[in-house]
PDB file of N, CA and C in Angstrom:
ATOM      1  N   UNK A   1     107.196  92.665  98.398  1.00  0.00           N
ATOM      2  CA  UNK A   1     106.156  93.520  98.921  1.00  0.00           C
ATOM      3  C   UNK A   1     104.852  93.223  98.196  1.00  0.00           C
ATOM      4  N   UNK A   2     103.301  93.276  98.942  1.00  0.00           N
ATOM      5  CA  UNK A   2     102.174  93.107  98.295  1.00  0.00           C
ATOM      6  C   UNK A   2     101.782  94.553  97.595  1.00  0.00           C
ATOM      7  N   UNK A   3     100.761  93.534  96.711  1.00  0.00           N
ATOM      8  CA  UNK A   3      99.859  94.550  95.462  1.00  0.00           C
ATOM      9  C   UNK A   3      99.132  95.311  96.578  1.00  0.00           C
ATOM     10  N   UNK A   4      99.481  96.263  97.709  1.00  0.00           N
ATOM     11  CA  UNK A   4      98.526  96.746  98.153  1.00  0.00           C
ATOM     12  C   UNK A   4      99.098  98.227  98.398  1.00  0.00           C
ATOM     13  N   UNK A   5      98.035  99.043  98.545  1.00  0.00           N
ATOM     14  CA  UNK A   5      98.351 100.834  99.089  1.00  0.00           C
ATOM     15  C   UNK A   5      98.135 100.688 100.270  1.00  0.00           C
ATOM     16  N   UNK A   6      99.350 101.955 100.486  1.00  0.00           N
ATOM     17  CA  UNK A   6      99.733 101.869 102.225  1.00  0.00           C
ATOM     18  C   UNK A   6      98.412 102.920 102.518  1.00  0.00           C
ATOM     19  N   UNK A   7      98.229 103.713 102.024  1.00  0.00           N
ATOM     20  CA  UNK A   7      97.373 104.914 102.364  1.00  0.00           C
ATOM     21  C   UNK A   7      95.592 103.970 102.344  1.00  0.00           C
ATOM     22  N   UNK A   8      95.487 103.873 101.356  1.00  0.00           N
ATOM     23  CA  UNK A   8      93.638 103.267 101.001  1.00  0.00           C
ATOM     24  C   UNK A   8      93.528 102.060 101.065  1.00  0.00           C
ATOM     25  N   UNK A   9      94.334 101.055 100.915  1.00  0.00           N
ATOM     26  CA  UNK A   9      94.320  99.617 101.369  1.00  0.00           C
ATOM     27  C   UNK A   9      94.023  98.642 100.464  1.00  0.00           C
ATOM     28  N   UNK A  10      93.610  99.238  98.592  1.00  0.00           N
ATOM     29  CA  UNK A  10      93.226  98.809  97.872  1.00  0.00           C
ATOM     30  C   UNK A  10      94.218  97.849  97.067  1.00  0.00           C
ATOM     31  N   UNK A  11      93.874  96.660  97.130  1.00  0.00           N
ATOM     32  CA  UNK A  11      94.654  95.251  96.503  1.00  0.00           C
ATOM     33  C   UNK A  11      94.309  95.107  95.167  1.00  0.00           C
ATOM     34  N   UNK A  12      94.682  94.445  94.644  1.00  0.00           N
ATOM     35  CA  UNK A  12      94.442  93.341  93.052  1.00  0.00           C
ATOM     36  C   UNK A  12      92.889  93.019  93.627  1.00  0.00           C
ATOM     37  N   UNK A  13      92.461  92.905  92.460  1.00  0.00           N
ATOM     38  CA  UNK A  13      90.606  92.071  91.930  1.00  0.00           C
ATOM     39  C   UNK A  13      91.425  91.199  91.156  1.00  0.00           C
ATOM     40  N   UNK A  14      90.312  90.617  91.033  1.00  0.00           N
ATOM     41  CA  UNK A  14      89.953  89.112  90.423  1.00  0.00           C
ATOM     42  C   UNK A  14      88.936  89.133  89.450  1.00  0.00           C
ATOM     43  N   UNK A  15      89.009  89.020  88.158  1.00  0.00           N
ATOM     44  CA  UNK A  15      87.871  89.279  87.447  1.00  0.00           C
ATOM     45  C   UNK A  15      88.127  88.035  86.555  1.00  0.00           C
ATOM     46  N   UNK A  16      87.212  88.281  85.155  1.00  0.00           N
ATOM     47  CA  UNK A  16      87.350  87.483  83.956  1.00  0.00           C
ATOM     48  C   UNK A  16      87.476  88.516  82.601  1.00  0.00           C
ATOM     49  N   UNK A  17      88.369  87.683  81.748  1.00  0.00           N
ATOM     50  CA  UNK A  17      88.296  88.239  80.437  1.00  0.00           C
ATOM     51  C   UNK A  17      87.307  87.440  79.723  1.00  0.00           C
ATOM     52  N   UNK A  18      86.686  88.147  79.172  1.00  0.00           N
ATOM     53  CA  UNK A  18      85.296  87.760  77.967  1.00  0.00           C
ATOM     54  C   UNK A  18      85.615  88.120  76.400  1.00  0.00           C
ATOM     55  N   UNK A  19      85.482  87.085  76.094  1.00  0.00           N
ATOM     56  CA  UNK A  19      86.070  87.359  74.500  1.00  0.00           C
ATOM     57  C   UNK A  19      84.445  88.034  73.760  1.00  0.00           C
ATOM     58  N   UNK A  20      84.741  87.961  72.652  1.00  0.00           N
ATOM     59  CA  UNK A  20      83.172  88.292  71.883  1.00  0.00           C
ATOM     60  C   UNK A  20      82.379  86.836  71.579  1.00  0.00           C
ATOM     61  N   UNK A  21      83.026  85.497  71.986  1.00  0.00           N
ATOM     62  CA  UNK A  21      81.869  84.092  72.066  1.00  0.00           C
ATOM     63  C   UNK A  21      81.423  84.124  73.561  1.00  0.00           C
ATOM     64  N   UNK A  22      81.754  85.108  74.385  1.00  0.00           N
ATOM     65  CA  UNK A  22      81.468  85.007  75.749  1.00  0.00           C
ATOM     66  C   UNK A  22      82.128  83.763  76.682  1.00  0.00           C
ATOM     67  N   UNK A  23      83.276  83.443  75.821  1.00  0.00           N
ATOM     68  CA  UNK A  23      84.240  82.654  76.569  1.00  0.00           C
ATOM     69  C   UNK A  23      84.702  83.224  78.208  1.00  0.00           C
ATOM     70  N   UNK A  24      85.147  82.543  79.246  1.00  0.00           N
ATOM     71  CA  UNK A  24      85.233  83.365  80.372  1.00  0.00           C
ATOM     72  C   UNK A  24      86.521  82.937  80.577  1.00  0.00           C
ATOM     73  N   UNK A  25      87.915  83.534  80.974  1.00  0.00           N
ATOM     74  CA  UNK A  25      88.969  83.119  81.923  1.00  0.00           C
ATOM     75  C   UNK A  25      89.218  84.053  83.091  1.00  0.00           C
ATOM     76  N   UNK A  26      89.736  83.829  84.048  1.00  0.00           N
ATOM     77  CA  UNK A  26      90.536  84.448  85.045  1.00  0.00           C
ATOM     78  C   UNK A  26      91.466  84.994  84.531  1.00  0.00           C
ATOM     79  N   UNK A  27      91.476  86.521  85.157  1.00  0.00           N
ATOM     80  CA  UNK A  27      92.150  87.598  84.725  1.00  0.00           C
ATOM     81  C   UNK A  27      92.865  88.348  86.544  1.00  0.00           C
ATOM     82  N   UNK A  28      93.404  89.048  86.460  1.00  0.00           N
ATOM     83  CA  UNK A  28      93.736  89.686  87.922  1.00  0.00           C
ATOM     84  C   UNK A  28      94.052  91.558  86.836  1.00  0.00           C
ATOM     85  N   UNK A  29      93.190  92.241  88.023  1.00  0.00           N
ATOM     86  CA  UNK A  29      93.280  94.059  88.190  1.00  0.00           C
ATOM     87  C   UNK A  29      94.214  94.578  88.877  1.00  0.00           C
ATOM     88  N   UNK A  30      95.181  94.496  88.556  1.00  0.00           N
ATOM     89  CA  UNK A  30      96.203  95.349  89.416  1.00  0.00           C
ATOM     90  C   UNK A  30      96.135  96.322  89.610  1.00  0.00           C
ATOM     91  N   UNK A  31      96.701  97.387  90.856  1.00  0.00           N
ATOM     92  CA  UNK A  31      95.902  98.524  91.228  1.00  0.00           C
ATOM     93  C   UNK A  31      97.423  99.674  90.503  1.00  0.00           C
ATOM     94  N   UNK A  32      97.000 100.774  90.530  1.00  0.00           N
ATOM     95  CA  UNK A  32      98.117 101.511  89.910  1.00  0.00           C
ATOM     96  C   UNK A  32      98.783 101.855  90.794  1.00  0.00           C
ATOM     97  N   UNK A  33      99.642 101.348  90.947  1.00  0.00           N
ATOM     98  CA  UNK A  33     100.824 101.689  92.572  1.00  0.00           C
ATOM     99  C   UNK A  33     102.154 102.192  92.542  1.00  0.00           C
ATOM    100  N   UNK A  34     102.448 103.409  92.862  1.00  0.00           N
ATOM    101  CA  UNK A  34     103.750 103.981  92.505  1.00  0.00           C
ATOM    102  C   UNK A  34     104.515 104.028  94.034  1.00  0.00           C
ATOM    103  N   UNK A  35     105.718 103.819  93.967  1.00  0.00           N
ATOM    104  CA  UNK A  35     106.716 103.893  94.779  1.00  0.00           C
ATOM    105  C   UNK A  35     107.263 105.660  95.085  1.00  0.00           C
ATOM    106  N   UNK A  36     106.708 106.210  96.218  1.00  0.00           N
ATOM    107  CA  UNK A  36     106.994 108.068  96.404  1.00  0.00           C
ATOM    108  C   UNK A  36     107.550 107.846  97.914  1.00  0.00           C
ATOM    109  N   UNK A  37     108.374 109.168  97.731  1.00  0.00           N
ATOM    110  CA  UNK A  37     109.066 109.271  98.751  1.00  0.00           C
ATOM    111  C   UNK A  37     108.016 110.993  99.368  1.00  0.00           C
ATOM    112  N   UNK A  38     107.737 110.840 100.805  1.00  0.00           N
ATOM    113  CA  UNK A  38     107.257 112.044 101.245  1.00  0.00           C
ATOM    114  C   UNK A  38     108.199 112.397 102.506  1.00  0.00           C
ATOM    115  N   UNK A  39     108.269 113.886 103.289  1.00  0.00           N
ATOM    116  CA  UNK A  39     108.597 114.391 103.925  1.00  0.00           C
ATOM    117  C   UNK A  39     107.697 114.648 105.532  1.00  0.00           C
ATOM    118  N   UNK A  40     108.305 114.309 106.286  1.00  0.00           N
ATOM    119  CA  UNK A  40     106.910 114.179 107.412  1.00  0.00           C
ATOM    120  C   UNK A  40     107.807 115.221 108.271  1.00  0.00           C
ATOM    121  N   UNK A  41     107.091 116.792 108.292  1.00  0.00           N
ATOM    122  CA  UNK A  41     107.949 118.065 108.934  1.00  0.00           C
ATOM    123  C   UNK A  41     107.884 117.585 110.530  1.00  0.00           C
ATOM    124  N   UNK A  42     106.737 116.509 111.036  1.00  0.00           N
ATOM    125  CA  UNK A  42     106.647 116.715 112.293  1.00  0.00           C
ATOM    126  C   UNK A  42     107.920 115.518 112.977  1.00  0.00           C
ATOM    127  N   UNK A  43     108.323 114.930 112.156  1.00  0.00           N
ATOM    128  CA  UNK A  43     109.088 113.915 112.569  1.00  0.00           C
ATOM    129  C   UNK A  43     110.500 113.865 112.177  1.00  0.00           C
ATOM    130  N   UNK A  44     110.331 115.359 111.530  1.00  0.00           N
ATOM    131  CA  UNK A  44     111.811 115.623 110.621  1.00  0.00           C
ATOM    132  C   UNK A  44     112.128 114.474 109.583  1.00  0.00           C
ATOM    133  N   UNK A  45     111.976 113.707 109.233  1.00  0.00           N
ATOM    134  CA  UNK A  45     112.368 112.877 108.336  1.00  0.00           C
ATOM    135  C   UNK A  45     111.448 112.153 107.009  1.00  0.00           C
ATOM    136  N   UNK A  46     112.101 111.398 106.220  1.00  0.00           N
ATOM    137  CA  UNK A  46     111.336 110.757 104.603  1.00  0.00           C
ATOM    138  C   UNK A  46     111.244 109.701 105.288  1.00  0.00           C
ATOM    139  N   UNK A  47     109.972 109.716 104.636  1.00  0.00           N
ATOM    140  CA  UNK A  47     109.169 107.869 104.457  1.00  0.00           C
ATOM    141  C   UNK A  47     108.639 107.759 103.128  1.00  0.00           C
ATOM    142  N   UNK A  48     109.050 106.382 102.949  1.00  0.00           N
ATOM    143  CA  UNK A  48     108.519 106.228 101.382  1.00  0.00           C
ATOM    144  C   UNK A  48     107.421 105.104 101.178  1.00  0.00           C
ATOM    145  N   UNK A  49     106.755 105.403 101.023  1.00  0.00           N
ATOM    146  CA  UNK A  49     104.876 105.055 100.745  1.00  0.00           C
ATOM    147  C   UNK A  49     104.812 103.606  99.502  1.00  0.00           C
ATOM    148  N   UNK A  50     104.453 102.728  99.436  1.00  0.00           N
ATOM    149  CA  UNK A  50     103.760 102.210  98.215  1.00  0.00           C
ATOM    150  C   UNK A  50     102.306 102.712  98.205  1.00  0.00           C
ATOM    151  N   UNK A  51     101.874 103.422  96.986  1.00  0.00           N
ATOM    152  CA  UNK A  51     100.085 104.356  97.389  1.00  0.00           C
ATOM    153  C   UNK A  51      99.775 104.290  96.466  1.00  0.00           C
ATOM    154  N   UNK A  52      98.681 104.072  95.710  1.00  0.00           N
ATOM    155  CA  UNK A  52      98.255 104.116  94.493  1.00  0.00           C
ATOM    156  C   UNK A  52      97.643 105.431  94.325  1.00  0.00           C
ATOM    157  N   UNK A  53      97.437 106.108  93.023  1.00  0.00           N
ATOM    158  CA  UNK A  53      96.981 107.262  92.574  1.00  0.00           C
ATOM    159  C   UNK A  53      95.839 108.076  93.078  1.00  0.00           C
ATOM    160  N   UNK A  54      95.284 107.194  93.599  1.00  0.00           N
ATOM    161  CA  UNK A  54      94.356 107.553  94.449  1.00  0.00           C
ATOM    162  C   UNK A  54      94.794 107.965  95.799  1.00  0.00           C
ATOM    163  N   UNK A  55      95.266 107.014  96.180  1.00  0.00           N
ATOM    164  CA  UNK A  55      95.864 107.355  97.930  1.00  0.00           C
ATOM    165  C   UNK A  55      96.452 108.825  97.709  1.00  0.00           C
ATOM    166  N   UNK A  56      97.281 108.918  96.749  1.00  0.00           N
ATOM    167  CA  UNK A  56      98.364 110.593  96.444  1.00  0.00           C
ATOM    168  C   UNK A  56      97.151 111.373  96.167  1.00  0.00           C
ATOM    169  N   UNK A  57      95.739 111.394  95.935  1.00  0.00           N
ATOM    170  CA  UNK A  57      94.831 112.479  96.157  1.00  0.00           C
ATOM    171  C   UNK A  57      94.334 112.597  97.355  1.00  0.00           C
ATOM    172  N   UNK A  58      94.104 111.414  98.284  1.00  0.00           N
ATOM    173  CA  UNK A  58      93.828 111.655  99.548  1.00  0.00           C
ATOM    174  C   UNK A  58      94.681 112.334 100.102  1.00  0.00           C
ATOM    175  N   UNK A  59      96.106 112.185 100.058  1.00  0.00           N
ATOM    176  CA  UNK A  59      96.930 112.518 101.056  1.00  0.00           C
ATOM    177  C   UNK A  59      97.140 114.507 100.631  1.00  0.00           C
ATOM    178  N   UNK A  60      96.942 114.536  99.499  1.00  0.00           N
ATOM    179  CA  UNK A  60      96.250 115.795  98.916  1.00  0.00           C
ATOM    180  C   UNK A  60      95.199 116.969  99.594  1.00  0.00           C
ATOM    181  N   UNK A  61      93.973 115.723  99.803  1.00  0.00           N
ATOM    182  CA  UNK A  61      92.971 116.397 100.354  1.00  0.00           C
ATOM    183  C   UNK A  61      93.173 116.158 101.909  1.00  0.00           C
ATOM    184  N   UNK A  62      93.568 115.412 102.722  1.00  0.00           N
ATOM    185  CA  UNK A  62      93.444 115.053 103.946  1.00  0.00           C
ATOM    186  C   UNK A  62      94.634 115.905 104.768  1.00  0.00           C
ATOM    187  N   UNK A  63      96.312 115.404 103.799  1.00  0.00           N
ATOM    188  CA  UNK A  63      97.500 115.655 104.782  1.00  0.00           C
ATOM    189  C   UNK A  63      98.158 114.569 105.027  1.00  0.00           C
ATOM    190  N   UNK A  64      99.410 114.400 104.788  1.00  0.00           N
ATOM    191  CA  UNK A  64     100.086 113.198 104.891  1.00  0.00           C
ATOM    192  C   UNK A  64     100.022 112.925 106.721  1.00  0.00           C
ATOM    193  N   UNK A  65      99.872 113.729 107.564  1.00  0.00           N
ATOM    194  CA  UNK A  65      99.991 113.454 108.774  1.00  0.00           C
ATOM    195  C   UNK A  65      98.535 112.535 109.531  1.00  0.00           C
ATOM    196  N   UNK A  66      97.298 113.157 108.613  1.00  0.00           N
ATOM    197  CA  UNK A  66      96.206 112.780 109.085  1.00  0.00           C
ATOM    198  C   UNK A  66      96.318 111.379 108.768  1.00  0.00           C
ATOM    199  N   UNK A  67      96.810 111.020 107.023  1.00  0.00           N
ATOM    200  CA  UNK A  67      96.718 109.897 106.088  1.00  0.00           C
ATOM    201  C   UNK A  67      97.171 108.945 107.012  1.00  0.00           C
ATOM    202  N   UNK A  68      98.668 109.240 107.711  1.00  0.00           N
ATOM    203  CA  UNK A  68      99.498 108.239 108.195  1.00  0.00           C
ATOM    204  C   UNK A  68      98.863 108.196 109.596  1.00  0.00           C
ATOM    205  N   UNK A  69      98.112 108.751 110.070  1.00  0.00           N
ATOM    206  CA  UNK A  69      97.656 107.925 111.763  1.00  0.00           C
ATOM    207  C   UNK A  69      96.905 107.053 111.516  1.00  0.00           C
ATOM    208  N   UNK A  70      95.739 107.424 110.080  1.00  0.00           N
ATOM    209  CA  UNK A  70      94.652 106.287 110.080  1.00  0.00           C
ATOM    210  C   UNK A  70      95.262 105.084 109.727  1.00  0.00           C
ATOM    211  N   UNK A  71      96.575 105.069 108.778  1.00  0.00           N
ATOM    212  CA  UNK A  71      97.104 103.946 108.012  1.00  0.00           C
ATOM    213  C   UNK A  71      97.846 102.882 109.050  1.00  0.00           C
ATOM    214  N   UNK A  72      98.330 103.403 110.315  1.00  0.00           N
ATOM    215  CA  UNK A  72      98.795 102.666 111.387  1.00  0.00           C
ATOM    216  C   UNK A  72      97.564 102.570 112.116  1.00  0.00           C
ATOM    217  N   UNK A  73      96.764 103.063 112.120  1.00  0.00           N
ATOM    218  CA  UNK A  73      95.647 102.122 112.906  1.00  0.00           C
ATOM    219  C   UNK A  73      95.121 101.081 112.411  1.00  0.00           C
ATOM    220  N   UNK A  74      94.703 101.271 111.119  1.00  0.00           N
ATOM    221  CA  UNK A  74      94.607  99.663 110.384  1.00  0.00           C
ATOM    222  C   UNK A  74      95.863  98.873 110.457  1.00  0.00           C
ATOM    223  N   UNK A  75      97.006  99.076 110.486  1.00  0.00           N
ATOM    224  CA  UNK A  75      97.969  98.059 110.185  1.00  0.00           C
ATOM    225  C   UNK A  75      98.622  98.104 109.012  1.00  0.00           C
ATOM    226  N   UNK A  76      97.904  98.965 108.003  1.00  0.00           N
ATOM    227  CA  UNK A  76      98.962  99.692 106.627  1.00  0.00           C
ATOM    228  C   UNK A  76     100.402  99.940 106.707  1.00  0.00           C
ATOM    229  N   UNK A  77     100.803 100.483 107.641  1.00  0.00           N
ATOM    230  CA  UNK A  77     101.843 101.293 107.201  1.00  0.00           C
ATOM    231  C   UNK A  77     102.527 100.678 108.789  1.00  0.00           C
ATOM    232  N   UNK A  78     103.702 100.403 108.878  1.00  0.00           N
ATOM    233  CA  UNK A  78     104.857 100.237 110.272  1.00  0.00           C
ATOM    234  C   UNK A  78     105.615 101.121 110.729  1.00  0.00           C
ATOM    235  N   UNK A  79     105.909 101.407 111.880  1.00  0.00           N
ATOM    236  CA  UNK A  79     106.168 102.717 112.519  1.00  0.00           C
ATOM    237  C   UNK A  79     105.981 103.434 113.085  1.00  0.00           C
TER     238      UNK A  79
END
């Protein structure tokens, strides 16, 4: 499975580590992504999300029902 949230869509960056000579390498940001299981009352049944910490405040403020129509309209989420 990819570094990505099913809910916000947010992937890995690409950055550099900088030492203190201002040396530069390639580095990668991984996003904080937890594996949750939610309850969807309208469909009677669990679906389980890859979402990063963020997405679990949207789905907070929004509603897992609202979260999951937008996430199948982009192509996030299957089902």
């Amino acid at each position: 499975m990819s570094q990505q949230c099913q809910i916000t869509g947010v992937r890995l960056q690409v950055g550099n580590n900088v030492s203190h000579a201002n040396n530069k390498r390639k580095r990668v940001f991984l996003p904080n992504l937890k594996v949750k299981r939610f309850f969807i009352p309208e469909e009677n049944k669990w679906i389980t999300l890859k979402i990063s910490t963020h997405g679990m405040k949207v789905i907070n403020k929004k509603g897992l029902h609202a979260c999951l129509k937008i996430s199948r309209e982009k192509g996030l989420v299957k089902r």
